[in-house]
N, C-alpha and C. Protein backbone atom coordinates (compact mmCIF):
# COMPACT_ATOMS: atom_id res chain seq x y z
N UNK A 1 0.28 -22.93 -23.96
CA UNK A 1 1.21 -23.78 -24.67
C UNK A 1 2.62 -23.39 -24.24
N UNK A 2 3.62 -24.21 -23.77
CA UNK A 2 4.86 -24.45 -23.78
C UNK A 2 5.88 -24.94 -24.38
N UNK A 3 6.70 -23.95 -25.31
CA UNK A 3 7.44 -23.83 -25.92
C UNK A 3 8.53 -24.37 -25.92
N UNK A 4 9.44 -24.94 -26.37
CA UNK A 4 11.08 -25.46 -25.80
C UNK A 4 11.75 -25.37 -27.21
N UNK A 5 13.23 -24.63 -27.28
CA UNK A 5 13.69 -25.01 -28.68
C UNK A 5 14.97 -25.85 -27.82
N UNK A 6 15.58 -26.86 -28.43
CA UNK A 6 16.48 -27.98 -28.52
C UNK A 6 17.54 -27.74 -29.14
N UNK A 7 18.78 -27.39 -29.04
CA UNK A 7 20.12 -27.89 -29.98
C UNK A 7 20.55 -29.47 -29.45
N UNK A 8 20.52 -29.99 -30.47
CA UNK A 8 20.68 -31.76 -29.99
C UNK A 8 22.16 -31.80 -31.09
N UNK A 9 22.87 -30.94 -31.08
CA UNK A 9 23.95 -31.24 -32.30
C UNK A 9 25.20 -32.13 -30.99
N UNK A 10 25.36 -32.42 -30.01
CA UNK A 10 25.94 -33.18 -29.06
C UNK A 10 25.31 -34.43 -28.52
N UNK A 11 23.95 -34.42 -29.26
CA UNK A 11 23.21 -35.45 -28.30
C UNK A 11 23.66 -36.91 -28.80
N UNK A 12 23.53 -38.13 -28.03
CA UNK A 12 23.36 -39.49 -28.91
C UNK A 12 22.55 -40.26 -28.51
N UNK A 13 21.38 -39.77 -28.30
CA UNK A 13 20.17 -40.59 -28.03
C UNK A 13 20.07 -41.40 -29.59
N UNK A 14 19.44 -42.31 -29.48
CA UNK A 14 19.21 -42.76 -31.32
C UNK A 14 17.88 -42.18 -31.37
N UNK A 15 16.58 -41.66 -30.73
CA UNK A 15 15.73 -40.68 -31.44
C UNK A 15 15.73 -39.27 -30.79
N UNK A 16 16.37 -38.16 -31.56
CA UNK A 16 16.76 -37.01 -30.48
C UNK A 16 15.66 -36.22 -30.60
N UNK A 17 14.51 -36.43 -31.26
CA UNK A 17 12.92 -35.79 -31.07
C UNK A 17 12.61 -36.35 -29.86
N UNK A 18 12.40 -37.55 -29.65
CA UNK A 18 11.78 -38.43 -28.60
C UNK A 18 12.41 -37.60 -27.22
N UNK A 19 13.95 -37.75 -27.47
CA UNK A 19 14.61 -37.41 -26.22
C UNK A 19 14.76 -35.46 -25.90
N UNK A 20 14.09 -35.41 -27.23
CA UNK A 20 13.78 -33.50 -26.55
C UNK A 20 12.55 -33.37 -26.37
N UNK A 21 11.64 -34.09 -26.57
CA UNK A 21 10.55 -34.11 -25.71
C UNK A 21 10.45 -34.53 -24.55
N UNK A 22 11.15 -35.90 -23.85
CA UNK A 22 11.11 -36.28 -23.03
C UNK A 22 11.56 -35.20 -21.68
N UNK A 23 13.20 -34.51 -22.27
CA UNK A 23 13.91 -33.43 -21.85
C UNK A 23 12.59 -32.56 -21.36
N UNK A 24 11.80 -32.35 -22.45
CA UNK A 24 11.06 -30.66 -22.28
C UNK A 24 9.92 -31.47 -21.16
N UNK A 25 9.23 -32.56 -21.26
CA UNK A 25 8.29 -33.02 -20.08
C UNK A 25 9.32 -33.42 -18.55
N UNK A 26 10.21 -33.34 -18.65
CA UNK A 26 10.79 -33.69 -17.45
C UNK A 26 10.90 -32.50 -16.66
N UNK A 27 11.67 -31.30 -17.51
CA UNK A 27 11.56 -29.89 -17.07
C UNK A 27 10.05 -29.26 -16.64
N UNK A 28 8.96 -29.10 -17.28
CA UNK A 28 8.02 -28.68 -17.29
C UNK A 28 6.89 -29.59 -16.08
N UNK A 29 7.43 -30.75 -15.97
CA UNK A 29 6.21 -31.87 -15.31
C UNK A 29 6.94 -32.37 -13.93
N UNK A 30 8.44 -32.18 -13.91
CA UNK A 30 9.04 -32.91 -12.83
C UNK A 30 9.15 -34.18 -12.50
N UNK A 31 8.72 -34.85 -13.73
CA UNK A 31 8.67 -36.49 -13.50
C UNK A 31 8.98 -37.14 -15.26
N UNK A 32 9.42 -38.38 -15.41
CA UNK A 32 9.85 -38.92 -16.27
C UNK A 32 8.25 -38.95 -17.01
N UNK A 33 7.78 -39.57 -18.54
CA UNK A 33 6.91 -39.89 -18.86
C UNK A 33 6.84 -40.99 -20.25
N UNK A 34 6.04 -41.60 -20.31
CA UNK A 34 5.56 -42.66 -20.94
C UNK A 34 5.48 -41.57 -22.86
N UNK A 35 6.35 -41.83 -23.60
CA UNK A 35 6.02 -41.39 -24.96
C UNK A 35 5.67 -42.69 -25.90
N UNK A 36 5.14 -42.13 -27.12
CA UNK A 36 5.21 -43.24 -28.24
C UNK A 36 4.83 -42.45 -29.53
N UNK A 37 3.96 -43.05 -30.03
CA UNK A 37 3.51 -42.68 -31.42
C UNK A 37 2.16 -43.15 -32.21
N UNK A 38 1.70 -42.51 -32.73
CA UNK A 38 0.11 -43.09 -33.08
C UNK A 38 0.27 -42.86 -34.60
N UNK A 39 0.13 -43.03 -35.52
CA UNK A 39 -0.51 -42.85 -36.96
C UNK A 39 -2.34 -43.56 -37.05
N UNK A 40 -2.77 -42.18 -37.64
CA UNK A 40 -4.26 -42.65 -37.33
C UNK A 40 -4.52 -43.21 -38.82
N UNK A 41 -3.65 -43.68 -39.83
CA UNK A 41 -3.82 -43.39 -40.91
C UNK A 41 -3.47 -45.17 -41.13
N UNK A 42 -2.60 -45.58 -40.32
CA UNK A 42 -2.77 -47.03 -40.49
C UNK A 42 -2.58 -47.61 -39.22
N UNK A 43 -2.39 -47.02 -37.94
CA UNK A 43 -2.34 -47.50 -36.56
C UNK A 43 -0.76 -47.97 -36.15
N UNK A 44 0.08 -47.39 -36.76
CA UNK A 44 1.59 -47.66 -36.61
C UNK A 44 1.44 -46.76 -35.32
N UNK A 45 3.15 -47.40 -34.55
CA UNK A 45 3.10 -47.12 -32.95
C UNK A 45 4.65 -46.49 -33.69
N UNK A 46 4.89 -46.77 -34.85
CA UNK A 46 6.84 -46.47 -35.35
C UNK A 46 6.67 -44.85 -35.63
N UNK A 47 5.95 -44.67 -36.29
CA UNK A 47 5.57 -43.24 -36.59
C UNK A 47 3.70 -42.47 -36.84
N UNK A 48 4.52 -41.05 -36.67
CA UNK A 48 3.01 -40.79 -36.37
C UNK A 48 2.90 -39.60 -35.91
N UNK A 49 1.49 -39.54 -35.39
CA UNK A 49 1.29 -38.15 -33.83
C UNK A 49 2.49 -38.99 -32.81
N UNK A 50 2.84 -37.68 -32.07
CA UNK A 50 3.49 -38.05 -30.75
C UNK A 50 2.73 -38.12 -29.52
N UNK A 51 2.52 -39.11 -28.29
CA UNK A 51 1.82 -38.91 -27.49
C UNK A 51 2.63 -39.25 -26.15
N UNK A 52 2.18 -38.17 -25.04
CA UNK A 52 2.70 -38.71 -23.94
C UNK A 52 1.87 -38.55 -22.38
N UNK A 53 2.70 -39.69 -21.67
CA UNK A 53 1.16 -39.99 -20.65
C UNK A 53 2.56 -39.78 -19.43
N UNK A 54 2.01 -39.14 -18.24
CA UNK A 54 2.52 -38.85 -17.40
C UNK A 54 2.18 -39.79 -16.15
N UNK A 55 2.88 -39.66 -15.19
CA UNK A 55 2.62 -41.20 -14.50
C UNK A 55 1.58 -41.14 -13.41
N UNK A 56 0.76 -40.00 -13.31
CA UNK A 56 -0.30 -40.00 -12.68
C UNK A 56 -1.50 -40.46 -14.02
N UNK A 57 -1.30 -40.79 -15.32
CA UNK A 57 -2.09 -40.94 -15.91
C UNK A 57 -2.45 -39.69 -17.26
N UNK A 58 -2.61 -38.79 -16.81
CA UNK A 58 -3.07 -37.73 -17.83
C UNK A 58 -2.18 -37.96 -19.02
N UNK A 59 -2.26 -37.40 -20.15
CA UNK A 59 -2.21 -37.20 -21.14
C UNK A 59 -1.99 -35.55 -22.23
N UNK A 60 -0.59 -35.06 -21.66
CA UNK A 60 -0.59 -33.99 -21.81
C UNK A 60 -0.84 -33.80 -24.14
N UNK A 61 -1.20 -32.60 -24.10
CA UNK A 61 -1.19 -32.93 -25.80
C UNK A 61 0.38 -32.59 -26.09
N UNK A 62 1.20 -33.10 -27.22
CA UNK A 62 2.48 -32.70 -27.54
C UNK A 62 2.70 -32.48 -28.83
N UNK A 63 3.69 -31.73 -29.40
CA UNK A 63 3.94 -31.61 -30.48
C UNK A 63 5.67 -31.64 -30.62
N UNK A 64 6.11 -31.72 -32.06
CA UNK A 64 7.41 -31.41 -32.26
C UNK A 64 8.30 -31.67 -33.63
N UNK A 65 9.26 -30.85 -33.89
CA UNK A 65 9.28 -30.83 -35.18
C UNK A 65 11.34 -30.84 -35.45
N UNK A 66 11.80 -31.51 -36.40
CA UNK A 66 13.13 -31.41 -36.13
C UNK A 66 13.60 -30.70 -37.40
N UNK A 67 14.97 -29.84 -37.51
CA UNK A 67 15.33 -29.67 -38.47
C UNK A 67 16.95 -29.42 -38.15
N UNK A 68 17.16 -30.11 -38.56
CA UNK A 68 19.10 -30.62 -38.45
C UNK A 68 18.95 -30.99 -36.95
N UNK A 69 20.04 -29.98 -36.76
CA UNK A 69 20.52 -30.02 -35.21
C UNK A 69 19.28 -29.53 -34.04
N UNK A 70 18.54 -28.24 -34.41
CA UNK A 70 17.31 -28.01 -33.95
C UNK A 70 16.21 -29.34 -33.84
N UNK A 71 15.47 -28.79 -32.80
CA UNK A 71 14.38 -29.45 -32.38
C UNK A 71 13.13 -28.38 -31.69
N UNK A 72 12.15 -28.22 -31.71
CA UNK A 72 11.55 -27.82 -31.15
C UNK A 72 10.57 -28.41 -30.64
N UNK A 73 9.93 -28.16 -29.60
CA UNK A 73 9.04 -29.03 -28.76
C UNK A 73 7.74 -28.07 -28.09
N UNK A 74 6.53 -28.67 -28.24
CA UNK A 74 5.38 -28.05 -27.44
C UNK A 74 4.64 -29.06 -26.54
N UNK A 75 4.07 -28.11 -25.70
CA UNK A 75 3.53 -29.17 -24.83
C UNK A 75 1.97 -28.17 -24.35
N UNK A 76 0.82 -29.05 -24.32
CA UNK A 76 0.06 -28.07 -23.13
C UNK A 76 -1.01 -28.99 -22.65
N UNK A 77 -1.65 -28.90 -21.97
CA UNK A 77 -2.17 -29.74 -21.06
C UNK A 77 -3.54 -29.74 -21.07
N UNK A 78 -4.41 -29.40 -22.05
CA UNK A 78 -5.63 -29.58 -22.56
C UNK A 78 -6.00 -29.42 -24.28
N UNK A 79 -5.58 -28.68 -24.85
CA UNK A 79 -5.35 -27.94 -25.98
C UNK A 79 -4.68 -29.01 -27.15
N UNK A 80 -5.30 -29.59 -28.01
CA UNK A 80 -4.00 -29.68 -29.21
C UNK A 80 -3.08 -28.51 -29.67
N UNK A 81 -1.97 -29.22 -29.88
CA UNK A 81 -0.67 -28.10 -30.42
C UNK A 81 -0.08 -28.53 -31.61
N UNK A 82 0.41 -27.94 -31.76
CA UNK A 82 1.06 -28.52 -33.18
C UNK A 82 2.72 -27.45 -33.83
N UNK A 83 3.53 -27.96 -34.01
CA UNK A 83 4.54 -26.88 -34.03
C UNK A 83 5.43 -27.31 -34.99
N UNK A 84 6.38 -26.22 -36.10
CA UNK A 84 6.92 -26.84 -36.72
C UNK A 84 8.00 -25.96 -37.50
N UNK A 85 9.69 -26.52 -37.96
CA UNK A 85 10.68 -25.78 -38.52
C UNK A 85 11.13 -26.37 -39.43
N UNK A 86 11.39 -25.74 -40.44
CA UNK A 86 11.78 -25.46 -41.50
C UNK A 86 13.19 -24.64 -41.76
N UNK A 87 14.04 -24.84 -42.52
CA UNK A 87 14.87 -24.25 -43.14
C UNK A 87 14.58 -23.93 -44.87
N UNK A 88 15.11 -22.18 -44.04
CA UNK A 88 14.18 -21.40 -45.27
C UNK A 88 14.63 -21.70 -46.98
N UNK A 89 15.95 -21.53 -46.95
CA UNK A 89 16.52 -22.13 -48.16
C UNK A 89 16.03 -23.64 -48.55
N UNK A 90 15.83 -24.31 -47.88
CA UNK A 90 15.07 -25.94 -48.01
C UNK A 90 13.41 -25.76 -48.83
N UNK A 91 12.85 -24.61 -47.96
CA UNK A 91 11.41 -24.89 -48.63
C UNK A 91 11.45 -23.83 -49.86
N UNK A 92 12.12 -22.85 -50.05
CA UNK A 92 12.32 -22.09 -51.16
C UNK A 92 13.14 -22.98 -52.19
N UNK A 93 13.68 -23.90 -52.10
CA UNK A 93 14.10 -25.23 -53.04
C UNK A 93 13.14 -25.32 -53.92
N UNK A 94 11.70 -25.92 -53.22
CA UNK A 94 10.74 -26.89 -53.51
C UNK A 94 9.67 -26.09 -53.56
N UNK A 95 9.88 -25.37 -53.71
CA UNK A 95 8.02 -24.18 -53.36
C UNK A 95 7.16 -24.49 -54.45
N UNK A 96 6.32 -24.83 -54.27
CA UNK A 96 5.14 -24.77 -55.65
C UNK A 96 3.77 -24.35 -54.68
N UNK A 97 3.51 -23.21 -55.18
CA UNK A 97 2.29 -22.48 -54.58
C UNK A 97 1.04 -22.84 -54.92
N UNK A 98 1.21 -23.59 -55.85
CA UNK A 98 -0.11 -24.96 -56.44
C UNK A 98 -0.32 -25.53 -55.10
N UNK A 99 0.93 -26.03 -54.65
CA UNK A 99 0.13 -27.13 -53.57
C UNK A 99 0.26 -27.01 -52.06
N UNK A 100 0.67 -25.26 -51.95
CA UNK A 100 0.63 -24.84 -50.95
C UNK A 100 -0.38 -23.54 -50.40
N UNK A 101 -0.40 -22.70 -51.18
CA UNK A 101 -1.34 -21.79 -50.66
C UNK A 101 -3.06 -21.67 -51.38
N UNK A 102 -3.61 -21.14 -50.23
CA UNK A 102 -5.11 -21.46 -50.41
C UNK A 102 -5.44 -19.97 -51.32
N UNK A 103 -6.99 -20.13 -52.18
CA UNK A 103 -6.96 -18.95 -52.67
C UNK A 103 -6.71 -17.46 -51.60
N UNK A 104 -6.10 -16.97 -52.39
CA UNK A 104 -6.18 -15.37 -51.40
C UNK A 104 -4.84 -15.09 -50.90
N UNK A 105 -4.41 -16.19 -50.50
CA UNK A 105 -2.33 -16.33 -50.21
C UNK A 105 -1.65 -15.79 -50.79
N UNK A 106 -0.84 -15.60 -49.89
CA UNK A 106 0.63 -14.60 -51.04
C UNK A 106 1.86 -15.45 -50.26
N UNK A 107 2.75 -15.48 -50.68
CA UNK A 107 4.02 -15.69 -49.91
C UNK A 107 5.31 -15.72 -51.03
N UNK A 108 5.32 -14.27 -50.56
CA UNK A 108 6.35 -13.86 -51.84
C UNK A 108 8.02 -13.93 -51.77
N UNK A 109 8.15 -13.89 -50.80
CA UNK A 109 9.55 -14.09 -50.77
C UNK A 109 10.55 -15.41 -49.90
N UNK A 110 11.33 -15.60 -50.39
CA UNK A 110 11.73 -17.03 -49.30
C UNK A 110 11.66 -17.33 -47.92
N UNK A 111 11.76 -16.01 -47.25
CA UNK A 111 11.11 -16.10 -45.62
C UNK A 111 9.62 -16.40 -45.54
N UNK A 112 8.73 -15.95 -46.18
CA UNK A 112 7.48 -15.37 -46.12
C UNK A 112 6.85 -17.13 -46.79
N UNK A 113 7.24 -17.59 -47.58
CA UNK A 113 7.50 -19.10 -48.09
C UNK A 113 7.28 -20.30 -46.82
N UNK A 114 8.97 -19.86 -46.28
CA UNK A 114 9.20 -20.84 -45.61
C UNK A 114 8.12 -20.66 -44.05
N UNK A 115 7.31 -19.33 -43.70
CA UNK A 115 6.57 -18.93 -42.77
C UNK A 115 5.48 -19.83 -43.01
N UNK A 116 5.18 -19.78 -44.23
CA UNK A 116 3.67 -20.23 -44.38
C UNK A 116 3.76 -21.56 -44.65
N UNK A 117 4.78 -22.40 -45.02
CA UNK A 117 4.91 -23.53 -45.03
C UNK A 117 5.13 -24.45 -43.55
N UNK A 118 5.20 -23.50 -42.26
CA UNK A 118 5.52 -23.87 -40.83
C UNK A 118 4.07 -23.57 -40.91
N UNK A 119 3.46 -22.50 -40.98
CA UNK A 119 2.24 -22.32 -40.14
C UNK A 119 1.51 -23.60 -40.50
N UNK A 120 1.33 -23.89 -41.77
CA UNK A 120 0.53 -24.58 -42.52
C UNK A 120 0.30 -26.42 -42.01
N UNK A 121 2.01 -26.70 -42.05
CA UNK A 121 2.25 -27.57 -41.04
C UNK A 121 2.18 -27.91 -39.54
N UNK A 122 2.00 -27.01 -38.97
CA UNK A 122 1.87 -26.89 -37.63
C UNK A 122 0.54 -26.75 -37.09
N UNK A 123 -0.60 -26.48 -38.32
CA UNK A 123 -2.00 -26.51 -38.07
C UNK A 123 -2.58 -27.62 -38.38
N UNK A 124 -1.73 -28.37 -39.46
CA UNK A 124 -2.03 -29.84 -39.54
C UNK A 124 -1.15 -31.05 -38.69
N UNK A 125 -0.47 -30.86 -38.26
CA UNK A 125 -0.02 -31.60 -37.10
C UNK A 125 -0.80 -31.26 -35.76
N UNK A 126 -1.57 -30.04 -35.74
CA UNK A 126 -2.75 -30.06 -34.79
C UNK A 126 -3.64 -30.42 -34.53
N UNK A 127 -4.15 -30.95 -35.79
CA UNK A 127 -5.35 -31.31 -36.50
C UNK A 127 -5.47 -33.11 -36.62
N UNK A 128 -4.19 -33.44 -36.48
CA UNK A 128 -3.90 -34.94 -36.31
C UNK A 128 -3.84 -35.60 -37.81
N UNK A 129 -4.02 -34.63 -38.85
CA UNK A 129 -3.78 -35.35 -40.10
C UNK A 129 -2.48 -35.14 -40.88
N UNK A 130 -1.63 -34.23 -40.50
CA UNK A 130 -0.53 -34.16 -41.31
C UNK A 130 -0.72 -33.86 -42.42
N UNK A 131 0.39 -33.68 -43.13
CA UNK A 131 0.14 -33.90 -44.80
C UNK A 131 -1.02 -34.66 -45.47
N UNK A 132 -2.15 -35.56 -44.99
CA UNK A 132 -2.78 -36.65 -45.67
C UNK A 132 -3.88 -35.42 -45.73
N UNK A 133 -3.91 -34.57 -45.35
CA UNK A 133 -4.63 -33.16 -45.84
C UNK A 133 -3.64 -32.12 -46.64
N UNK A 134 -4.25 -31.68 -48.19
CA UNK A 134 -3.89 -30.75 -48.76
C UNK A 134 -3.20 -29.42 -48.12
N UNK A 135 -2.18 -29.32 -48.04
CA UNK A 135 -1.50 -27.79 -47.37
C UNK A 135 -2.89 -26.68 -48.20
N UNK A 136 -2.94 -26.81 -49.57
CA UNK A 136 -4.09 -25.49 -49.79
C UNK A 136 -5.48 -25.58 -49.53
N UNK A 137 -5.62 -26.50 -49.01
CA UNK A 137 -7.33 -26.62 -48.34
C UNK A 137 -7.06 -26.13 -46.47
N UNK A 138 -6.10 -25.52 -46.37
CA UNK A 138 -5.73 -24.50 -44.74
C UNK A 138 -5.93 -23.29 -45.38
N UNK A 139 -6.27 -22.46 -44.86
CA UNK A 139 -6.56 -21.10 -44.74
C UNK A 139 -5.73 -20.57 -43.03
N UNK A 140 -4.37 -20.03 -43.21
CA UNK A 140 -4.34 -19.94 -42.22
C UNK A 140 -4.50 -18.66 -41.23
N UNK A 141 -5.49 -17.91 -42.04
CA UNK A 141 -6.24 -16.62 -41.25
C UNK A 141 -6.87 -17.33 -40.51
N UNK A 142 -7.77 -18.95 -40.55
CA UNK A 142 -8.61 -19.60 -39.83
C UNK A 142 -8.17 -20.30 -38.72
N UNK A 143 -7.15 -19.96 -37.91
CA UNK A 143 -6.14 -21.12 -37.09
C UNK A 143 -5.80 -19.66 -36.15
N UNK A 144 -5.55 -20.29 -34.73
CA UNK A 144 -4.87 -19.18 -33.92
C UNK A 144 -3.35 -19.69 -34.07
N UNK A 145 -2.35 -19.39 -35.14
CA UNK A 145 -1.29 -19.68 -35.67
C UNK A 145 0.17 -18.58 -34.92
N UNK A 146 0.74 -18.69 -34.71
CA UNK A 146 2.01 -18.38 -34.04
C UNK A 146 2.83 -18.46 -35.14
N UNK A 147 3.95 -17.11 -35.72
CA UNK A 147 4.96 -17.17 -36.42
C UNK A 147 6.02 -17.66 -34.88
N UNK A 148 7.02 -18.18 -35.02
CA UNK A 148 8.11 -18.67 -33.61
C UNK A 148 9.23 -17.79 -33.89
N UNK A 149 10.19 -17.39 -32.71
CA UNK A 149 10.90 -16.54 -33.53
C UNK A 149 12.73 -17.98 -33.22
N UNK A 150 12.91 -17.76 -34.59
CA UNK A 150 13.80 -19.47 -35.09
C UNK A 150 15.58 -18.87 -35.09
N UNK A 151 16.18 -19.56 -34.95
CA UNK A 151 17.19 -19.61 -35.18
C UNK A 151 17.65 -19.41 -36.57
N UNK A 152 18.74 -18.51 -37.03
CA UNK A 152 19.25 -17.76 -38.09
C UNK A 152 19.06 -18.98 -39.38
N UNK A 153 18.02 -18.86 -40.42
CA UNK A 153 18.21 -19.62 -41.46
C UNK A 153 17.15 -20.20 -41.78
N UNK A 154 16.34 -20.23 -40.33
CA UNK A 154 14.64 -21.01 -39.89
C UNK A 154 14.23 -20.33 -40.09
N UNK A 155 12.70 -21.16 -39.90
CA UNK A 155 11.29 -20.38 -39.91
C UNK A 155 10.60 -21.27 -38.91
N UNK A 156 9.76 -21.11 -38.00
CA UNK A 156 8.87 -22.34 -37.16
C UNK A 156 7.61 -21.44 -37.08
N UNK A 157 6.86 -22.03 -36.75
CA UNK A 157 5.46 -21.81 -36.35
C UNK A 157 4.73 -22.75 -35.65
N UNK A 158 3.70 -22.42 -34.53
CA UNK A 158 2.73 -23.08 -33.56
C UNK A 158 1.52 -22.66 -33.71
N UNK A 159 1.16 -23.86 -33.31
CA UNK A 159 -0.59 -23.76 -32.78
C UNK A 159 -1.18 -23.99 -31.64
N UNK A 160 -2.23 -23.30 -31.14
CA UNK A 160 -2.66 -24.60 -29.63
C UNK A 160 -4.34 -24.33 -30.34
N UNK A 161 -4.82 -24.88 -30.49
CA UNK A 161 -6.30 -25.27 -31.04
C UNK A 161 -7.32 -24.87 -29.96
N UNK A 162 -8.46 -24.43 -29.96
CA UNK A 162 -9.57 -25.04 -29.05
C UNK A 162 -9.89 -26.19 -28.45
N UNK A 163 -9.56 -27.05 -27.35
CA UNK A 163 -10.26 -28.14 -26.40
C UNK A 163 -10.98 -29.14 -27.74
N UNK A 164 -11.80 -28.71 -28.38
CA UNK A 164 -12.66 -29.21 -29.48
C UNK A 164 -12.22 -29.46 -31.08
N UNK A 165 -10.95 -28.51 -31.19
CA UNK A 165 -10.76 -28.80 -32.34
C UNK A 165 -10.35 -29.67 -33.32
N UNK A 166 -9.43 -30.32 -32.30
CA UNK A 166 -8.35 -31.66 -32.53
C UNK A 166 -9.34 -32.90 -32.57
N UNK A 167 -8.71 -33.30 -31.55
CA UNK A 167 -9.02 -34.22 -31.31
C UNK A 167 -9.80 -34.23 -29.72
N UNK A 168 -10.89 -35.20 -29.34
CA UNK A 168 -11.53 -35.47 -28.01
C UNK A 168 -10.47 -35.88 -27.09
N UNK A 169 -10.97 -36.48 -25.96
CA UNK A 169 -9.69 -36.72 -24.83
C UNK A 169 -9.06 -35.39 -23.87
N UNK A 170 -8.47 -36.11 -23.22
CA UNK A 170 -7.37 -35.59 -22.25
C UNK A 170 -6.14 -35.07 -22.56
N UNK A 171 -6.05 -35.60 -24.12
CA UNK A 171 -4.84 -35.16 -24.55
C UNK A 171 -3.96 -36.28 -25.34
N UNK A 172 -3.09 -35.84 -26.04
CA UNK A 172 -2.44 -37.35 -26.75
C UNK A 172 -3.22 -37.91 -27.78
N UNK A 173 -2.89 -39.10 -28.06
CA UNK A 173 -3.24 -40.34 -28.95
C UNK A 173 -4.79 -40.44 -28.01
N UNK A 174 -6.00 -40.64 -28.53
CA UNK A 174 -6.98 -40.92 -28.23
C UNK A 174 -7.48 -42.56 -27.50
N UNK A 175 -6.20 -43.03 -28.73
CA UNK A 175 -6.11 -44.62 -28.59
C UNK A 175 -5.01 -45.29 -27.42
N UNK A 176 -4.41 -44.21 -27.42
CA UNK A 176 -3.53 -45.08 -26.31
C UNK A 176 -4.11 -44.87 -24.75
């Protein structure tokens, strides 16, 4: 899995996720590529999983997650990924451990919060369901999970799954 973090606080693309992914496949692939968006949940192309197809065809898997000016971006080329940031004061706002941690969890302090609220997300953006799965039905001893190391205030975390775990395919949106 390939990593990229983004400061887009200069950028004016009108979607600066889209365009730091595009950024991170141009660097990494050497060629422009085909992005979009899948929601498997009602088949929207506006939002969703992110998918992108390279112009020999393949279908690398991608991930990516924004928070302000940050962006972070994954990419890998068989593997679902899934990656994701948070600002720690943001999820220590809103914390309710009801509907975040699974039995056995701890996350006691506002870093340790905002950690498990990236991992948690970043295993379900791997997983292709997002939120439409319970954050406390993850266990994330069960995930090969990545703490990221974030910019002063963040928290991020990644995944790259087993070939099998995600989703089938080459990579990407299944459907596109």
């Amino acid at each position: 899995m390939d990593i990229q973090w983004h400061d887009v606080s200069g950028w004016s693309a009108p979607d600066l996720t889209d365009a730091a992914l595009r950024a991170h496949l141009l660097r990494s692939c050497g060629s422009d590529v085909d992005l979009g968006r899948h929601c498997p949940a009602c088949g929207s192309d506006t939002h969703g999983r992110p998918w992108a197809r390279l112009p020999d065809g393949s279908r690398p898997h991608v991930g990516l997650a924004r928070c302000g000016d940050v962006v972070v971006t994954a990419v890998d080329a068989l593997r679902p990924v899934g990656v994701d940031v948070e600002e720690i004061a943001a999820v220590d706002a809103r914390w309710d451990p009801a509907l975040v941690l699974a039995p056995g969890e701890r996350a006691d302090s506002p870093a340790e919060r905002a950690a498990m609220w990236c991992r948690k997300e970043a295993i379900l953006k791997a997983l292709g369901t997002g939120l439409r799965t319970p954050m406390g039905r993850v266990r994330c001893t069960d995930w090969p999970v990545v703490d990221l190391v974030a910019p002063p205030g963040l928290a991020a975390a990644a995944v790259v799954l087993p070939p099998t775990a995600g989703q089938s395919g080459s990579g990407g949106s299944s459907t596109v």
